[in-house]
Protein backbone atom coordinates (compact mmCIF):
# COMPACT_ATOMS: atom_id res chain seq x y z
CA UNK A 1 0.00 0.00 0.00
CA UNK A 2 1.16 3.14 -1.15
CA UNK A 3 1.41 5.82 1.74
CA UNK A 4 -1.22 8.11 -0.08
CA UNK A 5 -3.41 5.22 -0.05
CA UNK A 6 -3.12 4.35 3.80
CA UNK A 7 -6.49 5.12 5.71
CA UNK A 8 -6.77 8.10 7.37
CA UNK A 9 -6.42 8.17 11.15
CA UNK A 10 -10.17 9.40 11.33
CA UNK A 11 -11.24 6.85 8.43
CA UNK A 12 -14.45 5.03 8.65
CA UNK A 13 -14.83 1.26 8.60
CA UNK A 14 -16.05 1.23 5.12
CA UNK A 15 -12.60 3.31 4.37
CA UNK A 16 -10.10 1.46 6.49
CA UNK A 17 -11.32 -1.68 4.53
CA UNK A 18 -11.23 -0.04 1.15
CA UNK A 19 -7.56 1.30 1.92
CA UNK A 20 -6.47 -2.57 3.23
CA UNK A 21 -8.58 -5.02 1.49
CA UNK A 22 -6.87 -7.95 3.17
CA UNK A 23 -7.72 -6.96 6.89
CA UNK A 24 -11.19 -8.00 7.02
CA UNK A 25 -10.08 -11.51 5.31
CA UNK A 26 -7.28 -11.73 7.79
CA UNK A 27 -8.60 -11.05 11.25
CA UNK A 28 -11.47 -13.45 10.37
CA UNK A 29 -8.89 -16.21 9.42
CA UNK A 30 -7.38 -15.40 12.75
CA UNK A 31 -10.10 -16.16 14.97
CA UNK A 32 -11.24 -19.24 13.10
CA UNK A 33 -7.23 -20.49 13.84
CA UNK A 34 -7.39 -19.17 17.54
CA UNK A 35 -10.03 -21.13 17.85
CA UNK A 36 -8.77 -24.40 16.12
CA UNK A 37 -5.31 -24.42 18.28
CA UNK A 38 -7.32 -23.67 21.29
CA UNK A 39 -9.96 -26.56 21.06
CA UNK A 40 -6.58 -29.50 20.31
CA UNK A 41 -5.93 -29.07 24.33
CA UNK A 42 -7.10 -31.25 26.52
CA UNK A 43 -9.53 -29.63 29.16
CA UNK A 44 -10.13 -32.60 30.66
CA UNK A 45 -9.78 -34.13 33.56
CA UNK A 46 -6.87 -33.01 36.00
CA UNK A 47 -5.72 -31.39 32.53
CA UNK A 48 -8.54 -29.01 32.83
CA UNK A 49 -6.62 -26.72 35.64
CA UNK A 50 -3.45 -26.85 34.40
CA UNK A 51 -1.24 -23.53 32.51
CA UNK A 52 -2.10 -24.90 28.67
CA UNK A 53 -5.82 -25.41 29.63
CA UNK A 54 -6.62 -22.54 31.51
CA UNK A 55 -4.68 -20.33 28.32
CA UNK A 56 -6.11 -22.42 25.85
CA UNK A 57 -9.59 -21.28 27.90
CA UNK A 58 -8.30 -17.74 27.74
CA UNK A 59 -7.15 -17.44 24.31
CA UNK A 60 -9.54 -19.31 22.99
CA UNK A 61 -12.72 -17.17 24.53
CA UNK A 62 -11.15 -13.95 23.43
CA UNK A 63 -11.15 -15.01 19.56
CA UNK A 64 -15.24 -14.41 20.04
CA UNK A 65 -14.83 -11.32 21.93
CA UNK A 66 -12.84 -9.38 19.20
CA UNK A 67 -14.97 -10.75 16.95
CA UNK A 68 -18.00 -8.55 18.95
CA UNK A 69 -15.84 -5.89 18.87
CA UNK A 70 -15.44 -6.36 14.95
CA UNK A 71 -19.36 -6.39 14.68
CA UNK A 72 -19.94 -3.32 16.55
CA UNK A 73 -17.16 -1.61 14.13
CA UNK A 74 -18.60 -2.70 11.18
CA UNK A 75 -21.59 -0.95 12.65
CA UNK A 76 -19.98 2.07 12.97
CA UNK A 77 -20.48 1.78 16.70
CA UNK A 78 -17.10 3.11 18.09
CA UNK A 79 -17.93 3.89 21.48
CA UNK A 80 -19.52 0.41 22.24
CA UNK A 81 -16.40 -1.12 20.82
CA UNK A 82 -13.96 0.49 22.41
CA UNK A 83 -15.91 -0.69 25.52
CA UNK A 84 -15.54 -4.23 24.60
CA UNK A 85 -12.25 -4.46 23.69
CA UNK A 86 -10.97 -4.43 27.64
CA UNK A 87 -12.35 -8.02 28.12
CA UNK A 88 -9.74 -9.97 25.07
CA UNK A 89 -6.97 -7.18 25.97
CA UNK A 90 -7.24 -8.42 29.55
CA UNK A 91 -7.87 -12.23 28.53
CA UNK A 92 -4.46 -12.16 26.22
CA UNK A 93 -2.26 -10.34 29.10
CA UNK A 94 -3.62 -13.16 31.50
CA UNK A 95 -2.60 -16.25 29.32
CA UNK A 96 0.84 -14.31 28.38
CA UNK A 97 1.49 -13.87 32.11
CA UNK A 98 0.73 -17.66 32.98
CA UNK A 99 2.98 -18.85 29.79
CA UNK A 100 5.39 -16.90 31.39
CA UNK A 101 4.86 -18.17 35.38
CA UNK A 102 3.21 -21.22 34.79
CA UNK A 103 1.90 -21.49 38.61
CA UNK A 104 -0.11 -18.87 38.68
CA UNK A 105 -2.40 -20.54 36.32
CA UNK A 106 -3.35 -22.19 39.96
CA UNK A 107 -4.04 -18.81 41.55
CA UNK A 108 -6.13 -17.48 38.54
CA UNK A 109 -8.52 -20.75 38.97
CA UNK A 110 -8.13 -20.98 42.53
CA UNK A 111 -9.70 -16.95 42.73
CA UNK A 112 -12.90 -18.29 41.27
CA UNK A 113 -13.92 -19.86 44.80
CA UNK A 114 -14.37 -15.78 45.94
CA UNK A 115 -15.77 -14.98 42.98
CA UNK A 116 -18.21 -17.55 42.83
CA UNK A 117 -19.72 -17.44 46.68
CA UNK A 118 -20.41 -13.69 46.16
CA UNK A 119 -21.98 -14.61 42.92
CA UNK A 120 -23.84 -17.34 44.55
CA UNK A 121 -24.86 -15.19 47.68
CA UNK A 122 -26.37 -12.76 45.94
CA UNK A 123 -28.57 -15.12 44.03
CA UNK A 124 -29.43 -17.10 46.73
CA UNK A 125 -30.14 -13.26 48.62
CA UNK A 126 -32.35 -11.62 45.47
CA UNK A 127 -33.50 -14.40 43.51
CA UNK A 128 -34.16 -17.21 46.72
CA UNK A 129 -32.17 -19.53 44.56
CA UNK A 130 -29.85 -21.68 46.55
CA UNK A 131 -27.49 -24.40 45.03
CA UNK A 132 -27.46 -27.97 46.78
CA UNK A 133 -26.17 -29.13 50.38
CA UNK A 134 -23.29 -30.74 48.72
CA UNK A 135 -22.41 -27.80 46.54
CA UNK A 136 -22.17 -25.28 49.04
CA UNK A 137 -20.18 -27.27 51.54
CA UNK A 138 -17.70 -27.56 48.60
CA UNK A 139 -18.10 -24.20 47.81
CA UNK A 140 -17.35 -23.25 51.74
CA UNK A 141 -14.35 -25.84 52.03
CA UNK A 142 -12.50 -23.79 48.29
CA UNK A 143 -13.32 -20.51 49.49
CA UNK A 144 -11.84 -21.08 53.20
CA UNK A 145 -9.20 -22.27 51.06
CA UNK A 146 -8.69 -19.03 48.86
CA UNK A 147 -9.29 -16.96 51.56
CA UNK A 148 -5.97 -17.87 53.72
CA UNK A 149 -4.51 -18.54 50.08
CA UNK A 150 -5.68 -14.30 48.87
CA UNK A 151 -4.86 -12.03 52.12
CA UNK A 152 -6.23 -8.67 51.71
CA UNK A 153 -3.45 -6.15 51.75
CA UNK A 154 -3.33 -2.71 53.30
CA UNK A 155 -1.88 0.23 51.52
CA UNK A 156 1.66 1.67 53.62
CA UNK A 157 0.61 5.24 52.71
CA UNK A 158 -2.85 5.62 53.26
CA UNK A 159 -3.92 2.53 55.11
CA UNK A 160 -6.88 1.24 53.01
CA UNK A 161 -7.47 -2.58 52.66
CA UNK A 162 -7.05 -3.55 48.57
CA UNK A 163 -9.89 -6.20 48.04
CA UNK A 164 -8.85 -9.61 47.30
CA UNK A 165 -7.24 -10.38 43.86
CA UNK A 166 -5.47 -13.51 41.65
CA UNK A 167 -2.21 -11.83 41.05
CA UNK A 168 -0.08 -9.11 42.54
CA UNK A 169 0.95 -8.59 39.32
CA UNK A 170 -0.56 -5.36 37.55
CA UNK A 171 -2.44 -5.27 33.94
CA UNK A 172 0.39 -2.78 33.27
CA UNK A 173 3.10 -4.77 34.12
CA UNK A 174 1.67 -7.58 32.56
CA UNK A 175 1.52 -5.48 29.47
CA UNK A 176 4.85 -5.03 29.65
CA UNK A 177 5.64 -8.70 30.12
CA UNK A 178 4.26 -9.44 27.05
CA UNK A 179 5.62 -6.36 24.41
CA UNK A 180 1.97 -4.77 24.54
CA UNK A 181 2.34 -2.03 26.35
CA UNK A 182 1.46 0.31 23.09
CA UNK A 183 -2.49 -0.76 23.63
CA UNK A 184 -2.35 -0.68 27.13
CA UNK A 185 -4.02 2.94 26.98
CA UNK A 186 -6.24 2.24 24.49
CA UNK A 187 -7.42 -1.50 25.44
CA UNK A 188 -6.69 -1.11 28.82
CA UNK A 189 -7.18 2.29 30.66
CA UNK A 190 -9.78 4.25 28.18
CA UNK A 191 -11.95 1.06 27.98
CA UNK A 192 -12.16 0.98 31.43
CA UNK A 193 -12.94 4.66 31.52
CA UNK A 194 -15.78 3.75 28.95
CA UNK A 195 -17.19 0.84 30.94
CA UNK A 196 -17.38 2.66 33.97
CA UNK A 197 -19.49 5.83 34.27
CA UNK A 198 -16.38 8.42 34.20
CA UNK A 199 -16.83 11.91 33.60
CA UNK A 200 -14.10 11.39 30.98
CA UNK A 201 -15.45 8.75 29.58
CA UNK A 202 -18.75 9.94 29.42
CA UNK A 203 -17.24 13.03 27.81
CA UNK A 204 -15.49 10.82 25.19
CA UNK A 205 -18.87 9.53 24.51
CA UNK A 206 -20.48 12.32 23.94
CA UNK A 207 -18.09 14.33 21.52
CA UNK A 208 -17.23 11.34 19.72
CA UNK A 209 -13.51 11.80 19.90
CA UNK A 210 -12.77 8.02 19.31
CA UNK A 211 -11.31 7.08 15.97
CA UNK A 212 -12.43 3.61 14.04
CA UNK A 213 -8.70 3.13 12.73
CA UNK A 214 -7.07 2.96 16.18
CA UNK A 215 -9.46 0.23 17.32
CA UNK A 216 -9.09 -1.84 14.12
CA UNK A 217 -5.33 -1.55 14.27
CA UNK A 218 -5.88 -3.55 18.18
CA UNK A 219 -8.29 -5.97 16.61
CA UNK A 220 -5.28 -6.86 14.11
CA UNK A 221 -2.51 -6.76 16.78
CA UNK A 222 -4.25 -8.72 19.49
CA UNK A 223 -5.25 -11.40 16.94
CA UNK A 224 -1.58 -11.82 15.67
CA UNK A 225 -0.22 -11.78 19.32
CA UNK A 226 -2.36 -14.53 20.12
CA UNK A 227 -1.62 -16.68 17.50
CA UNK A 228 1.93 -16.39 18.27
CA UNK A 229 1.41 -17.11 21.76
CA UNK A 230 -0.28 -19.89 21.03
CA UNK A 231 1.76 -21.07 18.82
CA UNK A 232 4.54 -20.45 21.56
CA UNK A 233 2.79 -22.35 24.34
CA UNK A 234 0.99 -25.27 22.69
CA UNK A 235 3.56 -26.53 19.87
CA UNK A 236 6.39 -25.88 21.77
């Protein structure tokens, strides 16, 4: 592509496809093979908790989540894109960590004992929906155990509690980890702005200052990161 034919940075989708023919083709290929390499591990058995299942889980659930993100583009729908495009950001920074520190593939399943029992609680509390005897014993044995496991911390300079989380680690340092630090402002910290009602990012909303290019060009990077991760961690 010539440099006069590049898409503009405020292009629209129609535009940025016209300008690169191939991307649309591309990306779509992309998920279909996320998906393939994803489904050849086993998630079976005592398989099912180990680092290649729970990133083959990871990788392999974000292929359909860009591919939202791709529908809402090709509907011109910017702001409800960039909202969605948090959830694979965060889902490919997980699976590079745990390629990286295999054992904390342990942690990240281990967490959903917490996350569970408040989920549970407040079902059984507002919709008088209550899972079996035997179910919530388990539950109350796992989350005993994540609870010693996940100590709150408190902050040195201010003295808050943090609330309980899988990793230490940081989204931003995980970014780093994995050479994707460029999105992390984009995928990362202005999504979450946009999910959460922010002045900025109700501002953003309303002026429409988000561009179509700049979330296509993370579409396209996040599916070629992930296909080399998972080339990485599955075929060795």
């Amino acid at each position: 592509i010539h440099a006069d034919e590049f898409p503009s940075p405020d292009a629209s989708f129609e535009d940025f496809n016209k300008g690169i023919a191939d991307f649309l083709p591309a990306v779509q290929d992309g998920f279909e093979a996320i998906v393939a390499l994803a489904s050849e591990v086993d998630l079976k058995g005592e398989n099912s908790i180990g680092p290649e299942a729970v990133i083959a889980m990871l990788t392999g659930s974000l292929a359909e989540d860009l591919h939202d993100v791709l529908v809402l583009c090709s509907n011109e729908r910017r702001n409800g894109a960039e909202r969605l495009l948090r959830t694979p950001y965060e889902k490919f920074l997980y699976a590079s960590h745990i390629s990286q520190k295999p054992e904390a593939a342990r942690d990240f399943v281990m967490f959903d004992a917490v996350q569970s029992k408040a989920l549970l609680d407040g079902i059984e509390k507002y919709h008088h929906h209550k899972i079996s005897a035997e179910g919530q014993k388990r539950l109350e044995e796992m989350f005993k155990i994540a609870q010693a496991h996940f100590k709150k911390t408190k902050c040195k300079e201010c003295g808050e509690t943090a609330p309980r989380m899988w990793t230490k680690v940081t989204p931003e340092e995980m970014a780093k980890e994995a050479g994707m630090e460029d999105l992390y402002t984009i995928a990362y910290r202005h999504a979450t702005l946009m999910i959460h009602p922010t002045f900025r990012g109700i501002t953003n909303q309303m002026q429409d200052t988000l561009k179509m290019p700049a979330i296509l060009i993370a579409i396209f990077r996040l599916t070629h990161e992930t296909l080399k991760l998972q080339w990485k961690t599955f075929m060795k």
